[in-house]
Protein backbone atom coordinates (compact mmCIF):
# COMPACT_ATOMS: atom_id res chain seq x y z
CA UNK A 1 197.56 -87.82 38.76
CA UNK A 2 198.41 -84.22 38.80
CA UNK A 3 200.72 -84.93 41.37
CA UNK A 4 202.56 -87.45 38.87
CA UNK A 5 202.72 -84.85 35.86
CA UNK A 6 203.98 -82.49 38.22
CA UNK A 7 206.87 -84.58 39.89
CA UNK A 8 207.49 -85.77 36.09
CA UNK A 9 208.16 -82.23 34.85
CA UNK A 10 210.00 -80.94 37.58
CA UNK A 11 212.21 -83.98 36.98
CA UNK A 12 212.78 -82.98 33.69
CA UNK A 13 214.34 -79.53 34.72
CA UNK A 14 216.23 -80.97 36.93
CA UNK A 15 218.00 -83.76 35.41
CA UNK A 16 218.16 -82.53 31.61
CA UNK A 17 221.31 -81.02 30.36
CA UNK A 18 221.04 -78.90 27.46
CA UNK A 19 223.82 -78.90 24.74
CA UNK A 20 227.04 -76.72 25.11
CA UNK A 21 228.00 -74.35 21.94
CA UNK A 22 230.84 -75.64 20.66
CA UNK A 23 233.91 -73.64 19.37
CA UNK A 24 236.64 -73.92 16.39
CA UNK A 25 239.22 -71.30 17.26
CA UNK A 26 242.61 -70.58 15.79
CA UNK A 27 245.01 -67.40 16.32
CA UNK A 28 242.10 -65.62 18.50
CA UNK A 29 239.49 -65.84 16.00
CA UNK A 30 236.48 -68.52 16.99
CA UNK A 31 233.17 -69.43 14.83
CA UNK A 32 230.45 -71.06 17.33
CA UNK A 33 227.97 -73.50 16.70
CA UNK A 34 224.67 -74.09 19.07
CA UNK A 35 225.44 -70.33 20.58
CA UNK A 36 222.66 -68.23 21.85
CA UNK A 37 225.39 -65.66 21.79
CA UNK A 38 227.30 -65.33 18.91
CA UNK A 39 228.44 -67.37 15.78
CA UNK A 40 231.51 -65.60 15.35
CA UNK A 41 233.69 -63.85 18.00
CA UNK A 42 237.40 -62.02 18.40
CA UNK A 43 239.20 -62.91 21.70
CA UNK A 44 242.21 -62.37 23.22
CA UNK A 45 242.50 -66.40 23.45
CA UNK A 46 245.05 -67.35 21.04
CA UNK A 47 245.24 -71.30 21.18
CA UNK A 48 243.93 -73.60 18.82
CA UNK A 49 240.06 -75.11 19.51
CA UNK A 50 238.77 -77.99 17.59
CA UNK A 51 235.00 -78.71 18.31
CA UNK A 52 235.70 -78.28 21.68
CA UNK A 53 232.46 -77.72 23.81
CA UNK A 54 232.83 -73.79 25.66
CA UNK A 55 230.06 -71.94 28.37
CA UNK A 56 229.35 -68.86 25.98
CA UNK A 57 228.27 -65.67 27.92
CA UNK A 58 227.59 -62.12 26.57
CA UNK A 59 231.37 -60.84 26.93
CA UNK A 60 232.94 -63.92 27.12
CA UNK A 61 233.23 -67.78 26.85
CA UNK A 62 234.90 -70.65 29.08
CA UNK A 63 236.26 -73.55 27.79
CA UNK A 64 234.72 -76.41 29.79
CA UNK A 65 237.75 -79.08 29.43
CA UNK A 66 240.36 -76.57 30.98
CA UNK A 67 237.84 -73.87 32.66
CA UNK A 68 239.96 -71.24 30.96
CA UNK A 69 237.77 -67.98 30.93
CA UNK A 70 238.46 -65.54 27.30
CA UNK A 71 237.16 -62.46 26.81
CA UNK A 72 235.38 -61.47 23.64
CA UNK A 73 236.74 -58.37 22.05
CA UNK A 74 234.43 -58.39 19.18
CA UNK A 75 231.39 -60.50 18.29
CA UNK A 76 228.88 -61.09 15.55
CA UNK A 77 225.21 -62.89 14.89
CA UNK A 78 226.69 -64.08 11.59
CA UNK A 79 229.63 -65.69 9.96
C-alpha cells in the first residue's frame, strides 16, 4: 500500500502542469495575472499582448507562443 501512495504522488509531480501567468501588454507596459513575480512590470517589449500565457522570471518574462525572451526594466507587487 505504501508503495501505491508513493507511485501515486510521484505521479502527480510528474505529470501535473501548473498554470502559466498570463500577460496584457501594450507599448512596453504589462499587468500579470497568476505571477509569483510581479503584477505589473516595464519592459523593453513593445508589442501588443492580449491574455497571452508568458514564463515570468525575476528579471524577465518569455512569451510561450513565440519564445520571445523581454527584459523587465521595472517591476511592482501591485497594480
Amino acid at each position: 500500500m505504501k508503495k501505491f501512495l508513493t507511485l501515486v504522488s510521484l505521479s502527480m509531480f510528474i505529470f501535473t502542469t501548473t498554470n502559466g501567468a498570463i500577460a496584457n501588454c501594450s507599448n512596453g507596459e504589462c499587468e500579470f495575472n497568476y505571477s509569483n513575480h510581479y503584477k505589473y512590470a516595464k519592459t523593453h517589449c513593445l508589442q501588443t499582448l492580449s491574455f497571452e500565457e508568458v514564463d515570468t522570471e525575476y528579471l524577465s518574462f518569455t512569451i510561450l507562443k513565440t519564445g520571445q525572451q523581454c527584459k523587465v526594466t521595472e517591476s511592482s507587487e501591485e497594480n
